[in-house]
N, C-alpha and C. Protein backbone atom coordinates (compact mmCIF):
# COMPACT_ATOMS: atom_id res chain seq x y z
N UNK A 1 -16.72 -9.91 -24.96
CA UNK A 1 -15.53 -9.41 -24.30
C UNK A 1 -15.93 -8.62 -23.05
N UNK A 2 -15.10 -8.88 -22.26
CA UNK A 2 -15.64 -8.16 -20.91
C UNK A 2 -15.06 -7.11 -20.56
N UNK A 3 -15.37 -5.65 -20.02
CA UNK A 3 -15.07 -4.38 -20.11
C UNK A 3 -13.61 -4.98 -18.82
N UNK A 4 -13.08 -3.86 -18.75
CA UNK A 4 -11.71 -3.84 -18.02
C UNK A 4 -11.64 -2.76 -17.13
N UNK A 5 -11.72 -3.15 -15.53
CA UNK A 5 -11.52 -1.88 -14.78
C UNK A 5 -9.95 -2.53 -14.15
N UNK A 6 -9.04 -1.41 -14.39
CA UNK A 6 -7.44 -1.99 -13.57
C UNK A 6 -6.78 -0.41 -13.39
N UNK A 7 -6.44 -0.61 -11.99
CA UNK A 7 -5.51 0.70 -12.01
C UNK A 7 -4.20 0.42 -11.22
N UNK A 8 -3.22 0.89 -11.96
CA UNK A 8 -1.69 0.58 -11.34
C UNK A 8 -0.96 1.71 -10.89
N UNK A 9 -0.57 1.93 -9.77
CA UNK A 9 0.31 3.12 -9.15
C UNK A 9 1.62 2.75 -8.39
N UNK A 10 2.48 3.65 -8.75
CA UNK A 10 3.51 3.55 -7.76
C UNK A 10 3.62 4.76 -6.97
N UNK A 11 3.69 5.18 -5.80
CA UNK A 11 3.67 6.42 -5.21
C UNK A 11 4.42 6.18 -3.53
N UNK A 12 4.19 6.82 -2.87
CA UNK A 12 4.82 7.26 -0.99
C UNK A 12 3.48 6.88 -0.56
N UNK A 13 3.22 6.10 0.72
CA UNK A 13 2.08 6.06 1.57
C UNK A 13 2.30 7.57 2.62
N UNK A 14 1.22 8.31 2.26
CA UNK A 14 1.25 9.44 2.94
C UNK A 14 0.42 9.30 4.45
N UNK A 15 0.32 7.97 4.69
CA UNK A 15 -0.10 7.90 6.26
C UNK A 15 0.33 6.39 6.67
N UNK A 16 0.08 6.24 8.19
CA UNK A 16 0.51 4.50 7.76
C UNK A 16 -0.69 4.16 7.26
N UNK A 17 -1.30 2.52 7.14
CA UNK A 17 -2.60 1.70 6.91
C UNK A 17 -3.08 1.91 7.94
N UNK A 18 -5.02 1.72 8.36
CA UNK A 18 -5.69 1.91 9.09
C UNK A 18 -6.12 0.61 9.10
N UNK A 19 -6.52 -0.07 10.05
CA UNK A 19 -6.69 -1.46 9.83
C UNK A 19 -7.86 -2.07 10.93
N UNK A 20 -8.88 -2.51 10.69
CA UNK A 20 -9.97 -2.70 11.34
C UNK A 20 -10.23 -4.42 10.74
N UNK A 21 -11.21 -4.90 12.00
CA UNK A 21 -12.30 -5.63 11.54
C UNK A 21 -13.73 -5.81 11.43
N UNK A 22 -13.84 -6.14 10.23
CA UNK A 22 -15.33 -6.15 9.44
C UNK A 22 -16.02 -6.88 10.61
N UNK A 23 -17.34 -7.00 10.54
CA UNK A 23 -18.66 -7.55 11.59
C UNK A 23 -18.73 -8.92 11.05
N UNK A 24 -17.95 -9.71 9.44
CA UNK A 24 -17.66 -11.13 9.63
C UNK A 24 -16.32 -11.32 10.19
N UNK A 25 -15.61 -10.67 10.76
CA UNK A 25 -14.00 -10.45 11.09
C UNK A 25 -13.16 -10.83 10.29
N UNK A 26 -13.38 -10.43 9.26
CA UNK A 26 -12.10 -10.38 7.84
C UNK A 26 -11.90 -8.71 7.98
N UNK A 27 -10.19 -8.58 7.70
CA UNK A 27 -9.52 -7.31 8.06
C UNK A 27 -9.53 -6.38 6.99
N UNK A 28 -9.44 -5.26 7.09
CA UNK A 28 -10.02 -4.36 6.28
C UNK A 28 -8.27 -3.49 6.30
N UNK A 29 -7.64 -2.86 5.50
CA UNK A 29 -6.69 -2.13 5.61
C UNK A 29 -6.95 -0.61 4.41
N UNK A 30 -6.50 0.20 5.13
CA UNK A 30 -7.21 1.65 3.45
C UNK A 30 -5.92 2.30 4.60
N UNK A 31 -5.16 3.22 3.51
CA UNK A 31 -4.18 4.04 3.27
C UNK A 31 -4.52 4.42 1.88
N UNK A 32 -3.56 5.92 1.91
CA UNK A 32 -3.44 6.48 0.88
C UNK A 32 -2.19 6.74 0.28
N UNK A 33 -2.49 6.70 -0.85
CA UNK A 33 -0.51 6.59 -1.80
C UNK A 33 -0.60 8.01 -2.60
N UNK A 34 0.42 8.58 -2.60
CA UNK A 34 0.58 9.98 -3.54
C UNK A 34 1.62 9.49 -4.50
N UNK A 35 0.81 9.93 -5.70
CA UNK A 35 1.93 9.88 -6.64
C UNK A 35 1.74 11.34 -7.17
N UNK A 36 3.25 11.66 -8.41
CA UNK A 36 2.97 13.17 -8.61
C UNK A 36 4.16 12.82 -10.27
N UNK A 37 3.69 13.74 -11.20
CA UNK A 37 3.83 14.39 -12.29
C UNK A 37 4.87 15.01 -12.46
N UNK A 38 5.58 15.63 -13.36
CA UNK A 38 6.41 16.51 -13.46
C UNK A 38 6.47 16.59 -15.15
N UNK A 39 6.57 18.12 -15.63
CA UNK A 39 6.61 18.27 -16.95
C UNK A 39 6.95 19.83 -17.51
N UNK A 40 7.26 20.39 -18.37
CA UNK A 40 7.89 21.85 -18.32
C UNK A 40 6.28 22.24 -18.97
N UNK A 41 6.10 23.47 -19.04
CA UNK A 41 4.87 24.11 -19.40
C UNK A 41 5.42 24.58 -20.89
N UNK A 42 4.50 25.55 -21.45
CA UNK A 42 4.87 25.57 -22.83
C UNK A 42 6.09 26.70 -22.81
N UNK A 43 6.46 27.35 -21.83
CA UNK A 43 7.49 28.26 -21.25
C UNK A 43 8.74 27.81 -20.93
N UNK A 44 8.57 26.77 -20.20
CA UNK A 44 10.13 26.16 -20.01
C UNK A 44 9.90 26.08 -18.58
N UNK A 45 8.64 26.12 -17.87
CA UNK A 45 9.11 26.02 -16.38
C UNK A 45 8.71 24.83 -15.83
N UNK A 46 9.19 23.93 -14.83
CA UNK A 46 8.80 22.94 -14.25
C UNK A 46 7.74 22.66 -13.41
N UNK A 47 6.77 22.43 -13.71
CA UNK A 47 5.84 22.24 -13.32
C UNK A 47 5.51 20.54 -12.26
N UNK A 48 4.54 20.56 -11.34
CA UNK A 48 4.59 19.65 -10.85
C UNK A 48 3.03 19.14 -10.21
N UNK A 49 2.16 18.32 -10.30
CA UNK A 49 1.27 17.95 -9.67
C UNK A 49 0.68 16.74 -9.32
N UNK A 50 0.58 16.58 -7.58
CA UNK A 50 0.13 15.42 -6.76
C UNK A 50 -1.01 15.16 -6.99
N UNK A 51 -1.07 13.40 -7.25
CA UNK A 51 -2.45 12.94 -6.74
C UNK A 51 -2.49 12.07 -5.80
N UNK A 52 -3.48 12.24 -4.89
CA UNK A 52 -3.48 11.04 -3.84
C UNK A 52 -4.74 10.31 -4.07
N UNK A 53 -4.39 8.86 -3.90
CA UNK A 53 -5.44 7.93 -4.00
C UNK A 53 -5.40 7.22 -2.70
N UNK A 54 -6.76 6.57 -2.74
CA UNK A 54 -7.38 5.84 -1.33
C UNK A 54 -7.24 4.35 -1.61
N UNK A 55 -6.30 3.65 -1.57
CA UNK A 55 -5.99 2.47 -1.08
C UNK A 55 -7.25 1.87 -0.05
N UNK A 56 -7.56 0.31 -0.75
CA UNK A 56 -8.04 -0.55 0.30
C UNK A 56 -7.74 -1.65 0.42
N UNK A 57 -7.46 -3.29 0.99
CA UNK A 57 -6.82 -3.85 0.74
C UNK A 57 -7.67 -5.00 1.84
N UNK A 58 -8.02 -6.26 1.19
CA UNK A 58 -8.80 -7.10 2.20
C UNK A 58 -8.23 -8.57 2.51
N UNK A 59 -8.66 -8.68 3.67
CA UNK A 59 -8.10 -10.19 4.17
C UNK A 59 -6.71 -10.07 4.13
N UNK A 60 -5.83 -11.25 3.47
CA UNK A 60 -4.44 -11.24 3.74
C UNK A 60 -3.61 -10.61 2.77
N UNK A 61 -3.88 -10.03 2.12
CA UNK A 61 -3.00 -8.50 1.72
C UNK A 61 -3.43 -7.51 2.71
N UNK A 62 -4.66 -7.69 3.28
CA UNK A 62 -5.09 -5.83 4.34
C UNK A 62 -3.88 -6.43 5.89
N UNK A 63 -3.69 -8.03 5.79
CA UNK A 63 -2.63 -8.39 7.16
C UNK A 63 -0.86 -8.03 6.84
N UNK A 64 -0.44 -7.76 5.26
CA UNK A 64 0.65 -7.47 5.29
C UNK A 64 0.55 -6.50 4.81
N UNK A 65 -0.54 -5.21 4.41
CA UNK A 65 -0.14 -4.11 4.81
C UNK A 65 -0.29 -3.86 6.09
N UNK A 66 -0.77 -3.67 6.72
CA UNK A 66 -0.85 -3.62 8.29
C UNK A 66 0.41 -3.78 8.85
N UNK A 67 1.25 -4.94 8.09
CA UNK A 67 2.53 -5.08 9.01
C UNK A 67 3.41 -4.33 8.31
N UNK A 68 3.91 -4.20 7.49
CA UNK A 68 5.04 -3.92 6.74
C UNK A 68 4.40 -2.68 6.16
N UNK A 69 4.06 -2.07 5.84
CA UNK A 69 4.22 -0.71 5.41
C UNK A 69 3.61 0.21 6.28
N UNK A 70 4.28 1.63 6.16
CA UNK A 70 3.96 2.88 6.77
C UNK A 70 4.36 3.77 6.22
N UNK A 71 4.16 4.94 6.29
CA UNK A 71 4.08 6.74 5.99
C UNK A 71 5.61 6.56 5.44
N UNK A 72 5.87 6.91 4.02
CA UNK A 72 6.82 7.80 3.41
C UNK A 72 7.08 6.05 2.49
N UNK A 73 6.44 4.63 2.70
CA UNK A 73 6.86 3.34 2.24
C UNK A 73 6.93 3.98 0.64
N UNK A 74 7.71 3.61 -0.50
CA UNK A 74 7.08 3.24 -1.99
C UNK A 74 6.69 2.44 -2.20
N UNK A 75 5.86 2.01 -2.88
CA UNK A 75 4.95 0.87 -3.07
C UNK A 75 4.34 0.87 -4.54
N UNK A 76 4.18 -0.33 -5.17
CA UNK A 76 3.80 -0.07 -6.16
C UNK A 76 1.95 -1.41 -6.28
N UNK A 77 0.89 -0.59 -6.42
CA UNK A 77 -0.58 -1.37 -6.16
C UNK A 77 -0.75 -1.37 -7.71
N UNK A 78 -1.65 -2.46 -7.27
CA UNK A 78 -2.22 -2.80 -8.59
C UNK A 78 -3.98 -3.65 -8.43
N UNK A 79 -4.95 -3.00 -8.65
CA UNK A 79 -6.40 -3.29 -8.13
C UNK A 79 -7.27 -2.91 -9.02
N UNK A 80 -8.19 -2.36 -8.38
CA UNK A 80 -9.33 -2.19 -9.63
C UNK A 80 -9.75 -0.94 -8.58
N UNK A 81 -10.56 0.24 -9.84
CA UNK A 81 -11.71 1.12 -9.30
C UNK A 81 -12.66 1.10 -8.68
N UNK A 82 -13.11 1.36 -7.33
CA UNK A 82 -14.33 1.64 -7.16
C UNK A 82 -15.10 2.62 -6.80
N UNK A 83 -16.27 2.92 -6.80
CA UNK A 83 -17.29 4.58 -5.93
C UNK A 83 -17.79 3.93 -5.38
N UNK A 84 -17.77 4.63 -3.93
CA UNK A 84 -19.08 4.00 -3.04
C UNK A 84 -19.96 5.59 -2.80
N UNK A 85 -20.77 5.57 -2.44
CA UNK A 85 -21.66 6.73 -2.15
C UNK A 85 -22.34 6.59 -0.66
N UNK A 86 -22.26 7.37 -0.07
CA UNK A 86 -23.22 7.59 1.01
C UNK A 86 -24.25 8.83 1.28
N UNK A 87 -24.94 8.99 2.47
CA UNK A 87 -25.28 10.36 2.73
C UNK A 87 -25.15 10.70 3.85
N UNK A 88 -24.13 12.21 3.81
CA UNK A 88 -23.79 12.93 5.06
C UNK A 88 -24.95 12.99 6.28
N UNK A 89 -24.50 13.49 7.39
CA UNK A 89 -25.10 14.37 8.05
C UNK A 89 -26.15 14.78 7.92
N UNK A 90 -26.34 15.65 6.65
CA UNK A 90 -26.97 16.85 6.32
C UNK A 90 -27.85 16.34 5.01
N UNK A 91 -27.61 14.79 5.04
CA UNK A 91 -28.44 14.34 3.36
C UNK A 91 -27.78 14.30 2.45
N UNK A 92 -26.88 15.17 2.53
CA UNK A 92 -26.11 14.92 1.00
C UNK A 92 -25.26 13.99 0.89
N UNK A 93 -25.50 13.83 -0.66
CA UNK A 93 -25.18 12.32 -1.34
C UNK A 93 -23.43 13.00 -1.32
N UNK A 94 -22.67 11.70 -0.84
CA UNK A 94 -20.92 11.97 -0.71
C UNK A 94 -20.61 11.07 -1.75
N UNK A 95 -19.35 10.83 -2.55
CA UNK A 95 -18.70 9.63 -3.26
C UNK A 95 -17.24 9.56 -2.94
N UNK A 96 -16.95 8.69 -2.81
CA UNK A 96 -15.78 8.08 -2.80
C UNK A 96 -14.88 7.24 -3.60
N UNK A 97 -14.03 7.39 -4.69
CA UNK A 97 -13.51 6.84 -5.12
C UNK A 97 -12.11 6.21 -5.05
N UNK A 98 -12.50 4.44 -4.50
CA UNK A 98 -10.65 3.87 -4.11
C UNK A 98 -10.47 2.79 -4.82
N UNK A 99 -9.12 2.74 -5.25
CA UNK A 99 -8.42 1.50 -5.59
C UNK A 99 -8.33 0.05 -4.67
N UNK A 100 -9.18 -1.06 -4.86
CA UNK A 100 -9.13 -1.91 -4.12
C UNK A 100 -8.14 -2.93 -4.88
N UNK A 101 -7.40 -2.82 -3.70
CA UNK A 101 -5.83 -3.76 -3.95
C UNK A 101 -5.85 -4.91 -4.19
N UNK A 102 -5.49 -5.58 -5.22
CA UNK A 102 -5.35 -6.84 -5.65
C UNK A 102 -3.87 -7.50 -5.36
N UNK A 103 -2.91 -6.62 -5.69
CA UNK A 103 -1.49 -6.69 -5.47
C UNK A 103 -0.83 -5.66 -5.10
N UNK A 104 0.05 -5.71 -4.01
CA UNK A 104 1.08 -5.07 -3.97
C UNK A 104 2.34 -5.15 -3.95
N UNK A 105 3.40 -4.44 -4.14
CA UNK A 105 4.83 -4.74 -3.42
C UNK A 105 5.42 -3.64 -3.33
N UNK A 106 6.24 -4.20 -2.61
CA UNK A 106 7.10 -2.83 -1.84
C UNK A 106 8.20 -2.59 -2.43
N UNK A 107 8.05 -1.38 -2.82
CA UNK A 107 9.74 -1.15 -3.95
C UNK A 107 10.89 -0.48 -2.83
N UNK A 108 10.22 0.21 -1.73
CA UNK A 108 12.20 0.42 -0.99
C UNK A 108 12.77 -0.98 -0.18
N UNK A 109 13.87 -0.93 -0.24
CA UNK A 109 14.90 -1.94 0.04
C UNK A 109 14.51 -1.74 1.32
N UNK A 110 14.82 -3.30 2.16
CA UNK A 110 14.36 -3.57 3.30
C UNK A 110 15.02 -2.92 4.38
N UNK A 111 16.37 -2.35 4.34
CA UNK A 111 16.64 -1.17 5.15
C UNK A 111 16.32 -0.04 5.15
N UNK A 112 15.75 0.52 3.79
CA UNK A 112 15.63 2.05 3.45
C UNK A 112 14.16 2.46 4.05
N UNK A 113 13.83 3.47 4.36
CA UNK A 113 12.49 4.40 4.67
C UNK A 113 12.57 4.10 6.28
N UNK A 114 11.57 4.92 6.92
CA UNK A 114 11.18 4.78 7.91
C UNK A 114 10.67 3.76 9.01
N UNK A 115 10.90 3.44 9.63
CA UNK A 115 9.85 3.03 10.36
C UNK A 115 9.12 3.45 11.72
N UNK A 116 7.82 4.48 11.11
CA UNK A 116 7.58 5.39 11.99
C UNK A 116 6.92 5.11 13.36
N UNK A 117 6.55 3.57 13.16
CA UNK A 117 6.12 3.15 15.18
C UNK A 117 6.78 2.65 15.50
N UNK A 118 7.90 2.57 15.73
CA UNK A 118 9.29 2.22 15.97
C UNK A 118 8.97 1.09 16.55
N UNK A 119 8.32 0.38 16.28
CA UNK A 119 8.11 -0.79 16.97
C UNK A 119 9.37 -2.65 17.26
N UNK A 120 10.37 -1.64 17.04
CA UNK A 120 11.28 -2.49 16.99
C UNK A 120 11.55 -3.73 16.08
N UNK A 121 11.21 -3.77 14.78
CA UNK A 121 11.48 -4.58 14.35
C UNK A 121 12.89 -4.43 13.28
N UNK A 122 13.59 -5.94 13.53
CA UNK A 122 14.67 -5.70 12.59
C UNK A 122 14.72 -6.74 11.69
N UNK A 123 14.34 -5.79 10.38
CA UNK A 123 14.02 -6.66 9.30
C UNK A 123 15.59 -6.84 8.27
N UNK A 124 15.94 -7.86 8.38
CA UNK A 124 17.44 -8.50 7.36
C UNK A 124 17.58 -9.44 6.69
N UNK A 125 17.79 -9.29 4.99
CA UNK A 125 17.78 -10.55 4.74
C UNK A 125 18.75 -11.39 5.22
N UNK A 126 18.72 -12.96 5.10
CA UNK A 126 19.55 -13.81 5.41
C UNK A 126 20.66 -13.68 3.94
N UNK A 127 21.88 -13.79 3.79
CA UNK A 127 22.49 -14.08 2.96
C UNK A 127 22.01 -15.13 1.82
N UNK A 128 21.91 -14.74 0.83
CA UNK A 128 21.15 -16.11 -0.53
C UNK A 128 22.11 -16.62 -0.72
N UNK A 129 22.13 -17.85 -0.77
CA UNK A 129 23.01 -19.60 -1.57
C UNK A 129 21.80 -19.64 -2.93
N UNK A 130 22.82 -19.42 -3.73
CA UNK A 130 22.11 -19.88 -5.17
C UNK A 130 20.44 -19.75 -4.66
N UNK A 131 20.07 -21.16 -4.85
CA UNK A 131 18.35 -20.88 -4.70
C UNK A 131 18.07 -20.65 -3.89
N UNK A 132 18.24 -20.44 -2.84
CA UNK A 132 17.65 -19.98 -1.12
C UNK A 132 17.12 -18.64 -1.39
N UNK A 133 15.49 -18.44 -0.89
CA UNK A 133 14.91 -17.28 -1.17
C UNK A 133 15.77 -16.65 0.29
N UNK A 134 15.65 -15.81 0.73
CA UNK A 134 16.05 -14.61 2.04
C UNK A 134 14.76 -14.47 2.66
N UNK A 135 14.88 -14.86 3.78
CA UNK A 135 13.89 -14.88 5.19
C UNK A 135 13.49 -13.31 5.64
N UNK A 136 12.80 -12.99 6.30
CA UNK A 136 12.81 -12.03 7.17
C UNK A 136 12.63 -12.23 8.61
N UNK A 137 13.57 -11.89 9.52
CA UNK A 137 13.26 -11.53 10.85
C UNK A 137 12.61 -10.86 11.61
N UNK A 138 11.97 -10.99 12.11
CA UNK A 138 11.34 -10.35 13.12
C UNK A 138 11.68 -10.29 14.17
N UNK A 139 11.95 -8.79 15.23
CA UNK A 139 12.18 -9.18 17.17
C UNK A 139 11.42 -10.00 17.74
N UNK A 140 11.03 -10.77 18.25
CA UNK A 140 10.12 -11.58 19.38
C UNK A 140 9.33 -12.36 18.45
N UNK A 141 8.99 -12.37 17.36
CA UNK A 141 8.40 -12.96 16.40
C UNK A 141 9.03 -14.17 16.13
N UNK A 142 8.38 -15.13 15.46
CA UNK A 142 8.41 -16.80 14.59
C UNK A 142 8.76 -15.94 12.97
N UNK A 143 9.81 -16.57 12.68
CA UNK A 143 10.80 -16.47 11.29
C UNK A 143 9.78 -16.60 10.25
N UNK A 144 9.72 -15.39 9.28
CA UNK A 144 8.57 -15.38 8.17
C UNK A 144 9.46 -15.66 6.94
N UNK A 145 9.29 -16.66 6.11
CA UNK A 145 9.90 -17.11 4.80
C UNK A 145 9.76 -16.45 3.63
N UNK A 146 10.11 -15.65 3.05
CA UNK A 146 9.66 -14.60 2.11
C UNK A 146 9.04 -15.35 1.31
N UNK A 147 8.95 -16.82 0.74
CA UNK A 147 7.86 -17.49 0.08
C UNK A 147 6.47 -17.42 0.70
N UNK A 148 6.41 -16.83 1.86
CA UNK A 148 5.00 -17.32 1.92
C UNK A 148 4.29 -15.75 1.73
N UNK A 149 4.97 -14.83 1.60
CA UNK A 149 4.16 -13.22 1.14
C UNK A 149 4.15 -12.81 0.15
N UNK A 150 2.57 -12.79 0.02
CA UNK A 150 2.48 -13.05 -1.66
C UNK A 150 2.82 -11.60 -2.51
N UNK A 151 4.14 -11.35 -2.37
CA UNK A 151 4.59 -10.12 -3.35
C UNK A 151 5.73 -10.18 -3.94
């Protein structure tokens, strides 16, 4: 039987995605998602505490985060653990621990949240007929078929 690394979050992207290319030029995308707790203490008071995790996301999931999500999105990932380690400056050994994205999707409705680079896009579904999935638009853009994004 083979051991099981899986971690699933739903949380707010507390920045947009950062999005680069690798030195084989496959795209690299890392944001971070906060999720947070809530529970009364043994007193009765409400208590509350954030965690933020480091999102990474490669090839064509790191191309539709890049497009479609930004700062305040909900989202719900689903990937696996990893540590990477390096050494600072100064020698010392650093670690890093991120969720590399296998899946995502976007839980606010395609009007709701922000869109903080205002980059003009107006995203609407088309009205659904029975089986007709709903398109998305884009300004100046070629018509994206919601079948073809894999979420």
């Amino acid at each position: 039987m083979s051991d099981l690394n899986k971690a699933m979050i739903i949380g707010r992207l507390t920045r947009d995605p950062e999005s680069r290319n690798i030195p084989t030029g496959q795209l690299v995308s890392s944001f971070s998602v906060a999720t947070n707790r809530n529970w009364k203490d043994q007193s009765g008071a409400k208590q509350e505490k954030v965690e933020f995790h480091n999102v990474v996301a490669w090839g064509k999931l790191a191309e539709i985060c890049k497009q479609y999500l930004n700062k305040g999105k909900k989202v719900f990932i689903e990937g696996r653990l990893q540590t990477r380690s390096w050494d600072d400056q100064n020698g010392q050994k650093k670690y890093k621990t991120e969720i590399i994205a296998e899946n995502m999707q976007m839980l606010d409705s395609l009007s709701s949240g922000s869109n903080s680079n205002n980059n003009n896009t107006n995203v609407a579904p088309k009205k659904e007929n029975n089986n007709e999935l709903p398109t998305v638009e884009l300004d100046n853009e070629e018509e994206i078929n919601i079948e073809d994004v894999p979420f």
